[in-house]
Protein backbone atom coordinates (compact mmCIF):
# COMPACT_ATOMS: atom_id res chain seq x y z
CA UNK A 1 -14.38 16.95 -4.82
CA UNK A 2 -11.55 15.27 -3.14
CA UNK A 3 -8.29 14.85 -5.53
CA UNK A 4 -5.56 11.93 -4.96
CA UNK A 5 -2.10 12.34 -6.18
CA UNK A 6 -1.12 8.89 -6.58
CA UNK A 7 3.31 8.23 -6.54
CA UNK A 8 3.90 4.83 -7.83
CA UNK A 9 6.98 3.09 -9.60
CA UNK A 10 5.71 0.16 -11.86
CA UNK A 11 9.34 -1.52 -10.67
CA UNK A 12 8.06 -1.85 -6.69
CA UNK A 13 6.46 -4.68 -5.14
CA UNK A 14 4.38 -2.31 -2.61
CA UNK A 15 3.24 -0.59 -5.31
CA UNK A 16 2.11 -4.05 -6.98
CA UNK A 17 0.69 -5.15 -3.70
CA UNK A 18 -1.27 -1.86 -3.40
CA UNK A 19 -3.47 -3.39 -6.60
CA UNK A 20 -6.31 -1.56 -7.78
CA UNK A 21 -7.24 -0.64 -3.87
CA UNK A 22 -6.45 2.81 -4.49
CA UNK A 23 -9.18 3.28 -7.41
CA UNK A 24 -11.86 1.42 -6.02
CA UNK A 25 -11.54 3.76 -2.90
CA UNK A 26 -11.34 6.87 -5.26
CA UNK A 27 -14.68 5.43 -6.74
CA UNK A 28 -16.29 5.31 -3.48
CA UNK A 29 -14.94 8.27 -2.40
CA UNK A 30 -16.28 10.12 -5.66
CA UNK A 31 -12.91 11.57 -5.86
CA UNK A 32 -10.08 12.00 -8.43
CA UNK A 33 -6.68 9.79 -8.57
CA UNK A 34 -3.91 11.35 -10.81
CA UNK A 35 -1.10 8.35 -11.21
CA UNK A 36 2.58 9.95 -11.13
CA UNK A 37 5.01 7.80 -12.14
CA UNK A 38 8.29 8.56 -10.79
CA UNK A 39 11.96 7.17 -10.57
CA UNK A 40 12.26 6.08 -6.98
CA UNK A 41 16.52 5.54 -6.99
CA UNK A 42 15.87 9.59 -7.54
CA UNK A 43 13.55 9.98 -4.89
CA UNK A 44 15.56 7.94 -2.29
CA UNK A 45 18.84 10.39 -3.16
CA UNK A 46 17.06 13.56 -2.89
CA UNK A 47 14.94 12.47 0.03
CA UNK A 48 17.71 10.89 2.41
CA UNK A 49 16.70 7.39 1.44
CA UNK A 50 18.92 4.11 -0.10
CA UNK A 51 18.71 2.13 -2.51
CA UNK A 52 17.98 -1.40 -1.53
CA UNK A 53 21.25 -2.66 -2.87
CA UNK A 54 23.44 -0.10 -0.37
CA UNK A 55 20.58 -0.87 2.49
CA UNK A 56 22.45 -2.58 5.55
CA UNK A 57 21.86 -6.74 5.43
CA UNK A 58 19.36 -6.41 8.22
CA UNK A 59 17.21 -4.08 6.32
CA UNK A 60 17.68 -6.30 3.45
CA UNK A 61 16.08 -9.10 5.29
CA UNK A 62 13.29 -7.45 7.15
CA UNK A 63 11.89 -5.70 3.61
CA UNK A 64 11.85 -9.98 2.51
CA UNK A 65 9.55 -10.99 5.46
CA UNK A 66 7.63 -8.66 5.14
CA UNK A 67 7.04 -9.06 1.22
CA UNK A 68 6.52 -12.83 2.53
CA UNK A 69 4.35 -11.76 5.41
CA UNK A 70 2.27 -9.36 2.93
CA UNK A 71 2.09 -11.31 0.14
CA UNK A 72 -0.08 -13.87 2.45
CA UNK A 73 -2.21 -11.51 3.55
CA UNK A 74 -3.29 -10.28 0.43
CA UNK A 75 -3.38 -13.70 -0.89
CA UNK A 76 -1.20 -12.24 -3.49
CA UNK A 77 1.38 -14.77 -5.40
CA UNK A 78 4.45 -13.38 -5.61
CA UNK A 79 7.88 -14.15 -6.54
CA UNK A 80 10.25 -12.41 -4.14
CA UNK A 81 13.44 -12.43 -6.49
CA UNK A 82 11.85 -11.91 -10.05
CA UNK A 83 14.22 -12.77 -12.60
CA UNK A 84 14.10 -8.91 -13.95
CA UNK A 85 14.15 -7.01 -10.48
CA UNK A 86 15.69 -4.75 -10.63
CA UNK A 87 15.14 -3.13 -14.32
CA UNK A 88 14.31 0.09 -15.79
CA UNK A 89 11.35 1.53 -14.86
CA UNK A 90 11.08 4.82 -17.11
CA UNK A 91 9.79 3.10 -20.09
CA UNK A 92 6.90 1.36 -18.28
CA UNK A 93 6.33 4.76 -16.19
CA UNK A 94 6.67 7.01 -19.77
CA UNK A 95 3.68 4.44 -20.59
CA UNK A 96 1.42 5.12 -17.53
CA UNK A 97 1.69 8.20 -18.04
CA UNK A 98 0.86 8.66 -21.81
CA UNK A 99 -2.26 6.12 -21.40
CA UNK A 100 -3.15 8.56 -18.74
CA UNK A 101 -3.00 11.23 -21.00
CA UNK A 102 -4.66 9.82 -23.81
CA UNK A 103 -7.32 8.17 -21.86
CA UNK A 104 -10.29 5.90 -22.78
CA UNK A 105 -8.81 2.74 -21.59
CA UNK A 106 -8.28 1.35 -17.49
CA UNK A 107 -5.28 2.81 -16.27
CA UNK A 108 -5.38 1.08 -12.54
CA UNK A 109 -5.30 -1.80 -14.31
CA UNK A 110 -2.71 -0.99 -16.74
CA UNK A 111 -0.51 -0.24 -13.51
CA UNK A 112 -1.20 -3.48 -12.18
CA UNK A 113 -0.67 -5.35 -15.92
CA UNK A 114 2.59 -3.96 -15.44
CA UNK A 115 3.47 -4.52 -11.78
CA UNK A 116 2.11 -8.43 -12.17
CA UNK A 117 4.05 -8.81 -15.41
CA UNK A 118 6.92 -8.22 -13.14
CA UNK A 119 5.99 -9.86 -9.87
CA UNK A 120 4.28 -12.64 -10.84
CA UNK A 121 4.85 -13.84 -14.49
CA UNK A 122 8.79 -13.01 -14.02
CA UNK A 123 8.72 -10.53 -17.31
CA UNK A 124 11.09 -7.24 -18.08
CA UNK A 125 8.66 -4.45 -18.18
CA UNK A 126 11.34 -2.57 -19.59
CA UNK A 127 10.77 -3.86 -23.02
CA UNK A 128 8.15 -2.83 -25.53
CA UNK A 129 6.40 -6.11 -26.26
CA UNK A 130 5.70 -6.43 -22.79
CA UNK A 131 4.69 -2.95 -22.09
CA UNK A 132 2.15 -3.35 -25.34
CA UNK A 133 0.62 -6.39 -24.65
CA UNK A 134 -0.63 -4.59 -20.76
CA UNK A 135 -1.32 -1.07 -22.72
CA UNK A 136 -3.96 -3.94 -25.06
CA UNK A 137 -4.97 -5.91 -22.12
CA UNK A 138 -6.72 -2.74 -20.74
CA UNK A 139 -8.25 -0.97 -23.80
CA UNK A 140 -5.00 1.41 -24.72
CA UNK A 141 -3.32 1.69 -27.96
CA UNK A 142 -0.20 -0.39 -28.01
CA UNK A 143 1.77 2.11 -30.09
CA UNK A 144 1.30 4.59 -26.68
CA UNK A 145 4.74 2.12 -25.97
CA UNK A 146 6.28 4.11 -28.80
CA UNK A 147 4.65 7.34 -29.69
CA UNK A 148 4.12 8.40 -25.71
CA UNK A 149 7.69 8.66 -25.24
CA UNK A 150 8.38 11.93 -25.62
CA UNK A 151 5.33 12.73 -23.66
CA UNK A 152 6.65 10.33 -20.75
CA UNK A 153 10.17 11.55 -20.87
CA UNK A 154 9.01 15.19 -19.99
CA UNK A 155 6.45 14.22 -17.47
CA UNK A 156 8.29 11.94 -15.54
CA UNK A 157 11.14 13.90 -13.74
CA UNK A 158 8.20 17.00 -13.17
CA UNK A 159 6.25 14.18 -10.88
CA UNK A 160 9.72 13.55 -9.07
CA UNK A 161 9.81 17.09 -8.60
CA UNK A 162 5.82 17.35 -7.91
CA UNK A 163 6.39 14.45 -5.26
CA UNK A 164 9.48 16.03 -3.27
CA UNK A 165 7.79 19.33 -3.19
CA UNK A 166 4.69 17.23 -1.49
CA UNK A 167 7.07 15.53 0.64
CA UNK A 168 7.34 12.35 -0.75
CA UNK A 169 9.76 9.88 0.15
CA UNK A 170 8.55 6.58 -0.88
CA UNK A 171 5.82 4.71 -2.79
CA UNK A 172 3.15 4.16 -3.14
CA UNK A 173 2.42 7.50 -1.87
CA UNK A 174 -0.94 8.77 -1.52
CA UNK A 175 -1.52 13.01 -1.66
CA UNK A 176 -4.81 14.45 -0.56
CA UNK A 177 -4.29 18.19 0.10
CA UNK A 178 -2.03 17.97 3.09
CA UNK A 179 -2.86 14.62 4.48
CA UNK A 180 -0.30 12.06 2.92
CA UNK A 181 -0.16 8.23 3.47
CA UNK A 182 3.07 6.34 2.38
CA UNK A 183 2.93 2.74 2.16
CA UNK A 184 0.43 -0.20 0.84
CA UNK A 185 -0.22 -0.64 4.32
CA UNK A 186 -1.84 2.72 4.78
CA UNK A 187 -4.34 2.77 2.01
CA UNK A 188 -7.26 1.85 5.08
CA UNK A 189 -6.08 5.58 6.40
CA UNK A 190 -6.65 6.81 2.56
CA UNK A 191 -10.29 4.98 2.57
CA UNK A 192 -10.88 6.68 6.18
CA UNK A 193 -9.73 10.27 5.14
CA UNK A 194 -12.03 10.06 2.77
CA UNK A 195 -15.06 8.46 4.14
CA UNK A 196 -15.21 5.66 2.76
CA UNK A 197 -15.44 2.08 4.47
CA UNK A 198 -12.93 -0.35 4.33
């Protein structure tokens, strides 16, 4: 069976415009998706990337249109300057990660609870009511905000160093033994690697 290592940040609009695309294709697939959660300021430093902030002004302005330009396509509303972008990811990531642990609930759509809360309803997934109310929404126990800390905190830098050991340099990311596909835009590569129609 055909295993996906999935590198996500809850904080990143590609990841938010990746959806729940990368589970349904898992589905088809009859394979396994493990989400990894990881800091991505981290991954751009050890991985020769920059932060958007230090990003030259034309860079700046390309990543915009093409939020705008993606956003259409996937008929997707978003808000291109949410009002807490940037903010902390860990705590949102420490909860991914213990739901995924714990189980018994819909973690693709925990990820995208999260991503929308900050893309589209203009919320700070970096506190715990709004991190509980998407651990509810998709069948998890809102105390996993609390009690899946510790869990989180020792997880989370092991999938930074799981990801730059994979040679991982962005996300979304998408792992299948040695073929790797970086970018919401590749996930139709993902679904053809593995067979499955898109």
């Amino acid at each position: 069976m055909a295993h996906i290592d999935y590198y996500l940040s809850p904080i990143s609009p590609w990841t938010h415009m990746a959806g729940q695309r990368p589970a349904r294709i898992a589905e088809a697939a009859g394979a396994s998706i493990r989400y990894k959660p990881l800091d991505p300021q981290a991954l751009f430093a050890r991985t020769g990337g920059k932060p958007l902030a230090e990003r030259h002004e034309s860079r700046q302005n390309y990543r915009m249109q093409e939020l705008e330009r993606w956003a259409r396509r996937l008929e997707l509303p978003l808000t291109l300057r949410p009002a807490f972008f940037p903010t902390n990811p860990a705590p949102a990531s420490y909860a991914i990660i213990a739901a995924q642990e714990a189980g018994g609930g819909d973690i693709a759509g925990l990820v995208q609870a999260l991503t929308r809360a900050c893309w589209e309803e203009e919320r700070n997934i970096a506190e715990d009511d709004v991190i509980r109310d998407c651990l509810t929404a998709n069948g998890f126990d809102a105390g996993l905000a609390f009690s899946g800390m510790l869990q989180g905190a020792e997880i989370y830098p092991r999938n930074l160093e799981d990801a730059v050991l994979a040679g991982v340099f962005g996300v979304p990311f998408f792992v299948v033994g040695e073929a790797k596909f970086w970018g919401q835009d590749r996930i139709d590569f993902l679904a053809e690697h593995l067979g499955v129609a898109v």
